[in-house]
N, C-alpha and C. Protein backbone atom coordinates (compact mmCIF):
# COMPACT_ATOMS: atom_id res chain seq x y z
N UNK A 1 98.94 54.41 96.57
CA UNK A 1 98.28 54.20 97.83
C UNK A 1 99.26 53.51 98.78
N UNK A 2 99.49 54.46 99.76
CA UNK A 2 100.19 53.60 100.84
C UNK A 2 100.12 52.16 102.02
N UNK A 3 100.82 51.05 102.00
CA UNK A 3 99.93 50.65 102.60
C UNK A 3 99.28 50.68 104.32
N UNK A 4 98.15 49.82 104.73
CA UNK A 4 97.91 50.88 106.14
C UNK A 4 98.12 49.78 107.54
N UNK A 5 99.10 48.80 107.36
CA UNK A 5 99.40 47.94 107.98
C UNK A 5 101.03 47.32 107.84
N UNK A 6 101.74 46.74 108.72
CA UNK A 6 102.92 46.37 108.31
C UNK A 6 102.94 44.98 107.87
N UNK A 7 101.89 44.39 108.15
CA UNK A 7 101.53 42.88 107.63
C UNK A 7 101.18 43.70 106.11
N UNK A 8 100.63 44.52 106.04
CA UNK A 8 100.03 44.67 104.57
C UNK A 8 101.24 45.29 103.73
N UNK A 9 102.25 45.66 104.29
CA UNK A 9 103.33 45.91 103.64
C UNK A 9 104.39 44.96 103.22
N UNK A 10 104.85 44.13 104.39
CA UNK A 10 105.56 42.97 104.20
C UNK A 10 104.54 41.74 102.48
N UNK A 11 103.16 42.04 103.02
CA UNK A 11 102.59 41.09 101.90
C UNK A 11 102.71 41.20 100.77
N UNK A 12 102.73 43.15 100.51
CA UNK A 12 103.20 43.80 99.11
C UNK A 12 104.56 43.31 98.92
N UNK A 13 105.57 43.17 99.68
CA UNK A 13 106.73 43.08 99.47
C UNK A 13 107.22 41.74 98.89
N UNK A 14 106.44 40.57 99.03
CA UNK A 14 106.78 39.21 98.65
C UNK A 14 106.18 39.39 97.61
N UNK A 15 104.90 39.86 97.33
CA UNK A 15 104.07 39.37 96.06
C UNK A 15 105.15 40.12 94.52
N UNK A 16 105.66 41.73 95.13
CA UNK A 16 106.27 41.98 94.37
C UNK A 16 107.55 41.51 94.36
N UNK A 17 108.35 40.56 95.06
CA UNK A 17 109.41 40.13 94.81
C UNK A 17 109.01 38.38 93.81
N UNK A 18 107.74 38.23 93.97
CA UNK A 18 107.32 36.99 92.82
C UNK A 18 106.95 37.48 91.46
N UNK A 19 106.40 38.88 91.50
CA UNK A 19 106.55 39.32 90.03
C UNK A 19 107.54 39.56 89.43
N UNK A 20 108.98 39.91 90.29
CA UNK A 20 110.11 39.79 89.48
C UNK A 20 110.69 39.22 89.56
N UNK A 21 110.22 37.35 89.44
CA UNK A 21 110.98 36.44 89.67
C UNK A 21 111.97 36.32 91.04
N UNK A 22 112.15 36.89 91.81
CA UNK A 22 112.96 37.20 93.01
C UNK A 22 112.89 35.42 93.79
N UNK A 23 111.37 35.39 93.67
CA UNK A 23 110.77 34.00 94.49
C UNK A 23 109.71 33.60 93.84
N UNK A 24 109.67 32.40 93.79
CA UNK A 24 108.17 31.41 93.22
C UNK A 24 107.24 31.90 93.70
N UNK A 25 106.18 32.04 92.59
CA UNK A 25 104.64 32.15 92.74
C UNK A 25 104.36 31.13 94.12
N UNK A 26 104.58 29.99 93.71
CA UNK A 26 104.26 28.50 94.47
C UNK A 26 104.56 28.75 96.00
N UNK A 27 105.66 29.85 96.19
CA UNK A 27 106.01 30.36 97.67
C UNK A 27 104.77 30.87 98.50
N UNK A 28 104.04 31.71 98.01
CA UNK A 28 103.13 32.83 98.24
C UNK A 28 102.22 32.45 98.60
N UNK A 29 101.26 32.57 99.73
CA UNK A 29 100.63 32.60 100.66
C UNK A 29 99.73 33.51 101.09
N UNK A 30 98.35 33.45 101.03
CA UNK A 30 97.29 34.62 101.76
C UNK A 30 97.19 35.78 100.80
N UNK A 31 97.34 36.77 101.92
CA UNK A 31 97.18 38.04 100.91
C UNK A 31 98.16 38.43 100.33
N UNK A 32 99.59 38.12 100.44
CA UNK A 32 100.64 38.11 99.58
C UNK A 32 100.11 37.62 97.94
N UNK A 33 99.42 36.38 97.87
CA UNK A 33 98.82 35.21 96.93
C UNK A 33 98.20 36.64 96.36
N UNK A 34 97.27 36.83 96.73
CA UNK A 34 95.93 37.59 96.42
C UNK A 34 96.42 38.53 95.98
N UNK A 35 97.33 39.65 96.69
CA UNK A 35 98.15 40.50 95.87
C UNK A 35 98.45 40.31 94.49
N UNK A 36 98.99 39.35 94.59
CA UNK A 36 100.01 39.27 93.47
C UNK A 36 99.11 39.01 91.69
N UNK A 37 98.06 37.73 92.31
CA UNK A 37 96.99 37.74 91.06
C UNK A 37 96.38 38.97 90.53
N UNK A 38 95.98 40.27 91.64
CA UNK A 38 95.23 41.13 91.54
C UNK A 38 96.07 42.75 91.41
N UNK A 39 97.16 43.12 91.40
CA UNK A 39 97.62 44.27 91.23
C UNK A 39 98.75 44.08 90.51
N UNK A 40 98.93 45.49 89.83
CA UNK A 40 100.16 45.52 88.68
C UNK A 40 101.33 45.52 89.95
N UNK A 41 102.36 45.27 89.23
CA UNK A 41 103.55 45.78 89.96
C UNK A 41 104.10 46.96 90.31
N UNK A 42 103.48 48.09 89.79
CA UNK A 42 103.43 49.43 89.99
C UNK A 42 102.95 49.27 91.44
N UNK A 43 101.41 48.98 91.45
CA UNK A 43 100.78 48.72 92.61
C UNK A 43 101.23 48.10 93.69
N UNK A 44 102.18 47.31 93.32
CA UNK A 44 102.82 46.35 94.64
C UNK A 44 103.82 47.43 95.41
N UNK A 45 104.44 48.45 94.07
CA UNK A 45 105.57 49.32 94.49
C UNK A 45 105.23 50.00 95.84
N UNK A 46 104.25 50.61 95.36
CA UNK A 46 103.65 52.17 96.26
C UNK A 46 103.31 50.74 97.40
N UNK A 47 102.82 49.79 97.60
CA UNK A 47 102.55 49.40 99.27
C UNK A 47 103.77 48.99 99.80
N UNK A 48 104.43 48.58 98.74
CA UNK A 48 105.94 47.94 99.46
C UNK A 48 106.80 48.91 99.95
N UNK A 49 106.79 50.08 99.35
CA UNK A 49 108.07 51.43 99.64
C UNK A 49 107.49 52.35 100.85
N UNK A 50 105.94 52.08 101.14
CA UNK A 50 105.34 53.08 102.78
C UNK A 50 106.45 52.49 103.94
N UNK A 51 106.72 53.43 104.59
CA UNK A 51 107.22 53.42 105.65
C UNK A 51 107.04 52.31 106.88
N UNK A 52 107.34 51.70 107.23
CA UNK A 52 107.39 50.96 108.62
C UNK A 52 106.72 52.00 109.81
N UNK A 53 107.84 52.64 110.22
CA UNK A 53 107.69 53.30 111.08
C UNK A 53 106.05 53.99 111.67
N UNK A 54 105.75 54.13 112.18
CA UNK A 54 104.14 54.55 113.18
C UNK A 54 103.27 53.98 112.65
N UNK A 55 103.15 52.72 111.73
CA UNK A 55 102.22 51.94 111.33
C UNK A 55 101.46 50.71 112.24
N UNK A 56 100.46 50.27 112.11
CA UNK A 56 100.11 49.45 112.91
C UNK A 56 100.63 47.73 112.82
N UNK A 57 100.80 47.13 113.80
CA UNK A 57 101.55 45.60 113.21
C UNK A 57 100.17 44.82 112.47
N UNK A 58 99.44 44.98 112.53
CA UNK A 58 97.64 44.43 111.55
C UNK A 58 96.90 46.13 111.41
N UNK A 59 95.73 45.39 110.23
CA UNK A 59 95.01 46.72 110.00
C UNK A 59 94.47 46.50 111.22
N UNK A 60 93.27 46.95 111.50
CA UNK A 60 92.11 47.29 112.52
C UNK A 60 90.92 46.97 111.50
N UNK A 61 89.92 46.07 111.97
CA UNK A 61 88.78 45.56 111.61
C UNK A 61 87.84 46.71 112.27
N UNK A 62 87.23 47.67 110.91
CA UNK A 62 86.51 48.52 111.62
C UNK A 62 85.06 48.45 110.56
């Protein structure tokens, strides 16, 4: 699943750089935090590797 925000991508991107030791758990913050308790690292992959590009800078509260 790709993710559908660039905040929601950057968040995949820390949580999975604390599952591989990269950076402290203790660093992590919000939904980065929440990520990280709640999805494999597989899971962190696929939101962290979506594209930047034509994404929105936040989701949309719909």
């Amino acid at each position: 699943m790709p993710a559908t925000s660039k905040a929601q991508q950057r968040a995949a991107g820390a949580a999975l750089a604390a599952k591989r030791g990269e950076i402290k758990k203790s660093e992590l913050i919000g939904a980065s935090k929440e990520m990280y308790e709640s999805m494999s690292e597989r899971q962190l992959e696929e939101f962290a590797e979506t594209r930047r590009k034509g994404l929105p800078d936040k989701k949309s509260e719909d």
